[in-house]
PDB file of N, CA and C in Angstrom:
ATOM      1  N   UNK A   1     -86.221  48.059 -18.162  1.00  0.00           N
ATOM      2  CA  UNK A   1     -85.818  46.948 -17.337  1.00  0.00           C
ATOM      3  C   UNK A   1     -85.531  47.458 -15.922  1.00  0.00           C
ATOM      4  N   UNK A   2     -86.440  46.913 -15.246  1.00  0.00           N
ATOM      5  CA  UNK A   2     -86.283  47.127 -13.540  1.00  0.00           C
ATOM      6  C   UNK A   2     -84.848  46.322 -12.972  1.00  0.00           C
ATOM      7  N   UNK A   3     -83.965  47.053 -12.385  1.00  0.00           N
ATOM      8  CA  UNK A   3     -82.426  46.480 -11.804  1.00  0.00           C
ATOM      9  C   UNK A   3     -83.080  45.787 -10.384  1.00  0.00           C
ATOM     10  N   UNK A   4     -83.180  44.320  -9.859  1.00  0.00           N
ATOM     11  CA  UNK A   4     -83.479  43.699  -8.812  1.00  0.00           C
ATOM     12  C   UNK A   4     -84.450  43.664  -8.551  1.00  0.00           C
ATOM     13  N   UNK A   5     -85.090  44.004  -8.921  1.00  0.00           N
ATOM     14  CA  UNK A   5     -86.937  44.434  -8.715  1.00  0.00           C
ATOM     15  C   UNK A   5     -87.555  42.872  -8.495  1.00  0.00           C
ATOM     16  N   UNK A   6     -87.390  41.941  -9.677  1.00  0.00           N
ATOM     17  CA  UNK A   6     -87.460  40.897  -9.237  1.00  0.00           C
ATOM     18  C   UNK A   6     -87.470  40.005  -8.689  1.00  0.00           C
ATOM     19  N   UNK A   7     -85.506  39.961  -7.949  1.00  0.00           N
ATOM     20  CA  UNK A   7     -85.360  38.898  -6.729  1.00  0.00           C
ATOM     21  C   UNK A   7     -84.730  39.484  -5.230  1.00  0.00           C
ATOM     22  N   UNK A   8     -85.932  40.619  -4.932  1.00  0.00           N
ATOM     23  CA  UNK A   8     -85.594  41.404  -3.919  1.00  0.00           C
ATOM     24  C   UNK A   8     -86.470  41.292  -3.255  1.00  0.00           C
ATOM     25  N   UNK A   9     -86.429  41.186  -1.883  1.00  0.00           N
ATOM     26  CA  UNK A   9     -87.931  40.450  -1.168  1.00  0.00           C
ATOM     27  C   UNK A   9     -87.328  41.989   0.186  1.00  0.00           C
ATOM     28  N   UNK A  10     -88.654  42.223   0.543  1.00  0.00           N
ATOM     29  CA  UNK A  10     -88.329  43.143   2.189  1.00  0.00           C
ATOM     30  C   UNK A  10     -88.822  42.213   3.251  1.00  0.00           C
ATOM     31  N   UNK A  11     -88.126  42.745   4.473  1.00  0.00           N
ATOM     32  CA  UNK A  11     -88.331  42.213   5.473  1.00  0.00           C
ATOM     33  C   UNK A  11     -88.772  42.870   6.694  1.00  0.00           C
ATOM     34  N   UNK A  12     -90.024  43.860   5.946  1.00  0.00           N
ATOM     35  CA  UNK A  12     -91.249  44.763   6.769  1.00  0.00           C
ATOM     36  C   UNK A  12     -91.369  44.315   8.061  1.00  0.00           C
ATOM     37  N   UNK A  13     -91.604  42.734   8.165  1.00  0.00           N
ATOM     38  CA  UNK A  13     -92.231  42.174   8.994  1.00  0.00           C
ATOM     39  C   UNK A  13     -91.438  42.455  10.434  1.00  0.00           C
ATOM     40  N   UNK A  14     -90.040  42.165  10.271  1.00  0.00           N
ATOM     41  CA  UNK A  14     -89.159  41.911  11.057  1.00  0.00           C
ATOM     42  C   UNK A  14     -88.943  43.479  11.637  1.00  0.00           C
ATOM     43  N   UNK A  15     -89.744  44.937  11.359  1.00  0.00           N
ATOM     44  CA  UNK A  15     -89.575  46.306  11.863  1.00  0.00           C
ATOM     45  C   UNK A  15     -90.799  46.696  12.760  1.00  0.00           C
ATOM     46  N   UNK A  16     -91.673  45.554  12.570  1.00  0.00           N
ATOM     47  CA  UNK A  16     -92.989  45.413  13.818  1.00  0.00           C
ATOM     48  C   UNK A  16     -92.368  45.523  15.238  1.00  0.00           C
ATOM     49  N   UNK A  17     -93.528  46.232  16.689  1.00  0.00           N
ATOM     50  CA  UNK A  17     -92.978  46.046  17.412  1.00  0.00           C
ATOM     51  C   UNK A  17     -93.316  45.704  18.344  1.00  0.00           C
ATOM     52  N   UNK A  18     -94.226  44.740  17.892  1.00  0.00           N
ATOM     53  CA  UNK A  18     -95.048  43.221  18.675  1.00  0.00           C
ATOM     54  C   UNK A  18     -94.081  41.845  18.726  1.00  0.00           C
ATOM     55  N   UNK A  19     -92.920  42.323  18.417  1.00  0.00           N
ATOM     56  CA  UNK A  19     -92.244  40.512  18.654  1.00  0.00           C
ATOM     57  C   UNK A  19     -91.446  40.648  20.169  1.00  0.00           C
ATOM     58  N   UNK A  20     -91.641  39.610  20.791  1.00  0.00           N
ATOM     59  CA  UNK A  20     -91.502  39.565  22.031  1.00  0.00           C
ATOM     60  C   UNK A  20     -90.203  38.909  21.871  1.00  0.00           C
ATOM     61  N   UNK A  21     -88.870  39.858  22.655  1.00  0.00           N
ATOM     62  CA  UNK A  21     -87.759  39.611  22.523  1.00  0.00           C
ATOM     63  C   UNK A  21     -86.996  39.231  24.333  1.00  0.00           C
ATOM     64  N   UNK A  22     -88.232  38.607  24.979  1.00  0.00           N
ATOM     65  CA  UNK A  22     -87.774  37.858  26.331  1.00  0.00           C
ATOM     66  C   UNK A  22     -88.260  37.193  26.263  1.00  0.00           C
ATOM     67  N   UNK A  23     -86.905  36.490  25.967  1.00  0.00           N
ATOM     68  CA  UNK A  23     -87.122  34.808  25.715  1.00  0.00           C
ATOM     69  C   UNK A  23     -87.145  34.037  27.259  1.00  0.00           C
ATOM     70  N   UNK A  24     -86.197  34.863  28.335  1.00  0.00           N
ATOM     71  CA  UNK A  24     -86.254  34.199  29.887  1.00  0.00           C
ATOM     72  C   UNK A  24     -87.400  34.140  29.967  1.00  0.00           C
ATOM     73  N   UNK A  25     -88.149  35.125  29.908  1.00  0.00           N
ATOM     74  CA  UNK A  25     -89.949  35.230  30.986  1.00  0.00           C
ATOM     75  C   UNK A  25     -90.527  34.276  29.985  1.00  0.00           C
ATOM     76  N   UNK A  26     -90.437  33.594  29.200  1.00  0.00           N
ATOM     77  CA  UNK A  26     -91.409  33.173  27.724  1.00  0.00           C
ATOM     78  C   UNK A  26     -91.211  31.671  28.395  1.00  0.00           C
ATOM     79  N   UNK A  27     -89.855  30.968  28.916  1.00  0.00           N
ATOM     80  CA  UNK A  27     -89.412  29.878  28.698  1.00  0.00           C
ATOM     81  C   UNK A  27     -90.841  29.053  29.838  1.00  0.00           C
ATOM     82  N   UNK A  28     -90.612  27.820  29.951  1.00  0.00           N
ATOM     83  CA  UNK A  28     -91.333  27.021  30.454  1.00  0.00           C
ATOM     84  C   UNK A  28     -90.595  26.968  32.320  1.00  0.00           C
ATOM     85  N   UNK A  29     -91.166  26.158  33.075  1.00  0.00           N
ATOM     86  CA  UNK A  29     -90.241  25.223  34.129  1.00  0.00           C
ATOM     87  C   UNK A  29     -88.930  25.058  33.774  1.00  0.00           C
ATOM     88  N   UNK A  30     -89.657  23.862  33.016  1.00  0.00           N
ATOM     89  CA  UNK A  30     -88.576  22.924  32.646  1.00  0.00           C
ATOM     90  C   UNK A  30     -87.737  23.100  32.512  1.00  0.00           C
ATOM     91  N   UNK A  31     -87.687  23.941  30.930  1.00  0.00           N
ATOM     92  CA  UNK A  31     -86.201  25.110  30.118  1.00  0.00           C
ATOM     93  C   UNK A  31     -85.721  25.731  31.777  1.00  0.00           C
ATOM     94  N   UNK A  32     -86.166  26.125  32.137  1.00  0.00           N
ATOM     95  CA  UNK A  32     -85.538  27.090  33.120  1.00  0.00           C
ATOM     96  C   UNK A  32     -84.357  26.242  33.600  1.00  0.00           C
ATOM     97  N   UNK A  33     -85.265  25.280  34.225  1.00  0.00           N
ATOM     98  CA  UNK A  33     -84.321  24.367  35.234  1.00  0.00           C
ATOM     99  C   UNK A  33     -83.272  23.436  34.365  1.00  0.00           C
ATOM    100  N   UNK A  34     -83.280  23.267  33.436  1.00  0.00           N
ATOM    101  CA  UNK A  34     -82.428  22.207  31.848  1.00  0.00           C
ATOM    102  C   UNK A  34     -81.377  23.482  32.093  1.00  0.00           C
ATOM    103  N   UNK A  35     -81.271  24.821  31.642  1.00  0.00           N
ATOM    104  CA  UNK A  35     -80.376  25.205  31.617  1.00  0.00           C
ATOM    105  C   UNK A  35     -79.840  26.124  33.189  1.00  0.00           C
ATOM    106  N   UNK A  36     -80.674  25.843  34.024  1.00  0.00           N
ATOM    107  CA  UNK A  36     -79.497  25.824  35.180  1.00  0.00           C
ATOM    108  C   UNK A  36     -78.811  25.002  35.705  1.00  0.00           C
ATOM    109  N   UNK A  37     -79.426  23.683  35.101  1.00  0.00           N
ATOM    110  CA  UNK A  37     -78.496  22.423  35.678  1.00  0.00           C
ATOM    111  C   UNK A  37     -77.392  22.123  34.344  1.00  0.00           C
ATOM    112  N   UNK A  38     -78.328  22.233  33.176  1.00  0.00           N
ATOM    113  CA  UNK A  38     -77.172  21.347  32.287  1.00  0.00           C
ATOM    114  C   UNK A  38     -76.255  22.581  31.301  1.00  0.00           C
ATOM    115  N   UNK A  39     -76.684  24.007  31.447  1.00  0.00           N
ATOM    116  CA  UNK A  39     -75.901  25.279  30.405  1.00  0.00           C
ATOM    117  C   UNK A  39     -75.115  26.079  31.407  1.00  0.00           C
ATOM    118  N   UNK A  40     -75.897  26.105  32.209  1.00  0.00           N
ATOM    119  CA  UNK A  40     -75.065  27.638  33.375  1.00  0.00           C
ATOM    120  C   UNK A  40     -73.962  27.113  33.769  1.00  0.00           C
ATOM    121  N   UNK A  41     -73.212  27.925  34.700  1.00  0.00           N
ATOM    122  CA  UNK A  41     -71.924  27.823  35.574  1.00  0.00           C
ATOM    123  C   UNK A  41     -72.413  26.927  36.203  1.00  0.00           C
ATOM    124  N   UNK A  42     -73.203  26.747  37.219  1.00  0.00           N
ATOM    125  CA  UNK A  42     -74.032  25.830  38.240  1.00  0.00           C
ATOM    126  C   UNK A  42     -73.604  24.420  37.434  1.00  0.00           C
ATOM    127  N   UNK A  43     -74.460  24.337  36.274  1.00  0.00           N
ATOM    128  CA  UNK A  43     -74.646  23.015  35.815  1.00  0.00           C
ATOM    129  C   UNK A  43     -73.210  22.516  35.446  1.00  0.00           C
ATOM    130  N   UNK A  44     -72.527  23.568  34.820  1.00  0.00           N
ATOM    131  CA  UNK A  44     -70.883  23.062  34.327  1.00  0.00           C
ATOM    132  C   UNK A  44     -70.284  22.219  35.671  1.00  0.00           C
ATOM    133  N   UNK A  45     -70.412  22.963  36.540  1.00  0.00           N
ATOM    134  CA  UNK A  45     -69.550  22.834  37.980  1.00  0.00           C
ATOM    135  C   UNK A  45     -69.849  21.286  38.431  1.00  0.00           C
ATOM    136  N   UNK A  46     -71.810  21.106  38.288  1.00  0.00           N
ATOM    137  CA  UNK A  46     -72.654  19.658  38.983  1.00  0.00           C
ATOM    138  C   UNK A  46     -71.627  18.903  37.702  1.00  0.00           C
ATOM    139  N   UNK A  47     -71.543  18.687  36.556  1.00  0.00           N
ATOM    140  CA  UNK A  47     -71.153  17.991  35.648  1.00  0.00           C
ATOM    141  C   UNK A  47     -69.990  17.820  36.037  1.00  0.00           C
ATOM    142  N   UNK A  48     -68.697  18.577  36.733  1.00  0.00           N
ATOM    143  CA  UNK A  48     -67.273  18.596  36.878  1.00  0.00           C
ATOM    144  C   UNK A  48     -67.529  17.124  38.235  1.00  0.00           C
ATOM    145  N   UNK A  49     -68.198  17.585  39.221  1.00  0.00           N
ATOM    146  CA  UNK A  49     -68.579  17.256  40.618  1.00  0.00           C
ATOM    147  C   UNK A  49     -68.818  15.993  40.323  1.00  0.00           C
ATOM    148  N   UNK A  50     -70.065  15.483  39.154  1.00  0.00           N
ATOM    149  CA  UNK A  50     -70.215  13.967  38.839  1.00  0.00           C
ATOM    150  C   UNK A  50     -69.382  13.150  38.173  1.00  0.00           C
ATOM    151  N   UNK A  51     -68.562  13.750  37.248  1.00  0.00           N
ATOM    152  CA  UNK A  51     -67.600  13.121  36.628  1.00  0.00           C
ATOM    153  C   UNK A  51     -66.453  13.020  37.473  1.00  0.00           C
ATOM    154  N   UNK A  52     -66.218  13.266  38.594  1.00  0.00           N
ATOM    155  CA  UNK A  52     -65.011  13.381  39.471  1.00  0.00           C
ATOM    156  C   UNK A  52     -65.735  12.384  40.608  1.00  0.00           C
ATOM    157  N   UNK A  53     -66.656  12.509  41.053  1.00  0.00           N
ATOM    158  CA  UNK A  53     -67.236  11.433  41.838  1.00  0.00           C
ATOM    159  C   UNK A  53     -67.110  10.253  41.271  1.00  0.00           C
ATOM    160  N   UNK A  54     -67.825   9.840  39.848  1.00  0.00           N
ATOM    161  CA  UNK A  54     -67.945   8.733  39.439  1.00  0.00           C
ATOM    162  C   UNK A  54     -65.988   8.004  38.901  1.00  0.00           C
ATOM    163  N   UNK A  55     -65.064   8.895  38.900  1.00  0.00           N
ATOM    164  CA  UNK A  55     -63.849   8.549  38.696  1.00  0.00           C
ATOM    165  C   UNK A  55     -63.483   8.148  39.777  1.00  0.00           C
ATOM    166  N   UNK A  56     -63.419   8.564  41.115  1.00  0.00           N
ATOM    167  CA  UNK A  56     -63.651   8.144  42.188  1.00  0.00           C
ATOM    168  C   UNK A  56     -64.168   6.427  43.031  1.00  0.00           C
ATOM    169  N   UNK A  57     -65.134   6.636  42.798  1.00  0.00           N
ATOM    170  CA  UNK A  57     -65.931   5.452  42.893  1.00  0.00           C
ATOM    171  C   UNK A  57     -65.638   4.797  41.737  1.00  0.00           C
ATOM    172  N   UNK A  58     -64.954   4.624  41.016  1.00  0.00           N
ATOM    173  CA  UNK A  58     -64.654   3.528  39.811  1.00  0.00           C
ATOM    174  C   UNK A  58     -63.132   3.032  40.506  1.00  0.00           C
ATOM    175  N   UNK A  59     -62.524   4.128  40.685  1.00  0.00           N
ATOM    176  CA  UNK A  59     -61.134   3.815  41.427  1.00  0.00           C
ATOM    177  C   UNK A  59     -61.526   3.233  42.515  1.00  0.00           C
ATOM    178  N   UNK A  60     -62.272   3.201  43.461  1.00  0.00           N
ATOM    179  CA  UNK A  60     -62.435   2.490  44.758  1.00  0.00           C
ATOM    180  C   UNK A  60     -62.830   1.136  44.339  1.00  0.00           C
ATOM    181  N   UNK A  61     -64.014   1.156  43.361  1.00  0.00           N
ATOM    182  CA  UNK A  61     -64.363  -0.344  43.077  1.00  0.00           C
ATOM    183  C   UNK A  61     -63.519  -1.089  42.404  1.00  0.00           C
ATOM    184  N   UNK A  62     -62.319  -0.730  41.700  1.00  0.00           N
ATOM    185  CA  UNK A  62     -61.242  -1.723  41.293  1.00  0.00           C
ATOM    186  C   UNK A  62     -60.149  -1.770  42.517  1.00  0.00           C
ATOM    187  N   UNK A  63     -60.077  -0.863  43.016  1.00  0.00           N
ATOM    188  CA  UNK A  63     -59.021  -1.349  44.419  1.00  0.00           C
ATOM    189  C   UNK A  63     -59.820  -2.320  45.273  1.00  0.00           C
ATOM    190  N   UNK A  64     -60.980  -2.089  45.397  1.00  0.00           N
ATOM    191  CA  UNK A  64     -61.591  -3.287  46.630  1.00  0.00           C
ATOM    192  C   UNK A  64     -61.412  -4.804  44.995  1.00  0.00           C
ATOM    193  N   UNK A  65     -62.018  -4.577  44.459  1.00  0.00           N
ATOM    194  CA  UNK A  65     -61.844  -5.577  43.554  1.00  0.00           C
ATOM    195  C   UNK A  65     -60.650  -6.248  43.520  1.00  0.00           C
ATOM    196  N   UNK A  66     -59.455  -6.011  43.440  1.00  0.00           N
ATOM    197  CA  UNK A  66     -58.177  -6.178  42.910  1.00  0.00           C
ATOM    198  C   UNK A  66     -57.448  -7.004  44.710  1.00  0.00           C
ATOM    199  N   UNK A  67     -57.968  -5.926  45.362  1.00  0.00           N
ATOM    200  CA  UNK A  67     -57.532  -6.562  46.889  1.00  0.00           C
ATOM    201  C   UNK A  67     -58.143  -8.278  46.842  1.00  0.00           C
ATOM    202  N   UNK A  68     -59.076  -7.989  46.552  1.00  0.00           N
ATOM    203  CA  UNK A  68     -59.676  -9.504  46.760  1.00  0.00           C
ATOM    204  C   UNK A  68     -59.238 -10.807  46.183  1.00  0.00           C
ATOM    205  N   UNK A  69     -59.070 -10.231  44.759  1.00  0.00           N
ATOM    206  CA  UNK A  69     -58.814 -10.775  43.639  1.00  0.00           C
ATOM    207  C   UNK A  69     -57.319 -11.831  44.429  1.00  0.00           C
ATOM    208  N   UNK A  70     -56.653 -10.540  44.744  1.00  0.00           N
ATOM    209  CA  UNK A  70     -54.978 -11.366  44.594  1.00  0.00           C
ATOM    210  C   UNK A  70     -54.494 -11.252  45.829  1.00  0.00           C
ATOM    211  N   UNK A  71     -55.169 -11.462  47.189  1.00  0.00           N
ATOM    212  CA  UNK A  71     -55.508 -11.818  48.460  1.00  0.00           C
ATOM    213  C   UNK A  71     -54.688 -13.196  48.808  1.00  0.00           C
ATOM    214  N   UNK A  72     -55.478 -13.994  47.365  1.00  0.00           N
ATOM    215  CA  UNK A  72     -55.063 -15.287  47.659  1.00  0.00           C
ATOM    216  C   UNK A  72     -54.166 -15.499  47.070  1.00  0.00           C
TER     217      UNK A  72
END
């Protein structure tokens, strides 16, 4: 009786040294630019910048709103 012989698989494949392990130079445009706007520091920062703008401009449009409102 063979001990594991059975449900023992190798993973030869994975000691080749044809697998291309740059994934930057591999990526597309696109990827490039997706994660400098929406993964990197850059993109964190544009995301801080829009969500603080748009809080902004929500606060302005209920103060002009509200002025008007009770004006009269």
């Amino acid at each position: 009786m063979e001990p594991n012989s059975a449900g023992s698989v190798q993973y030869d494949r994975w000691n080749e040294s044809n697998i291309n392990m740059n994934v930057e130079a591999s990526q597309s445009t696109v990827m490039r630019f997706y994660y400098r706007v929406c993964v990197s520091s850059t993109g964190i920062a544009m995301k801080t910048a829009g969500a603080l703008a748009a809080l902004v401009s929500i606060y302005i449009i209920g103060y002009v709103t509200g002025y008007y409102i009770h004006r009269c």
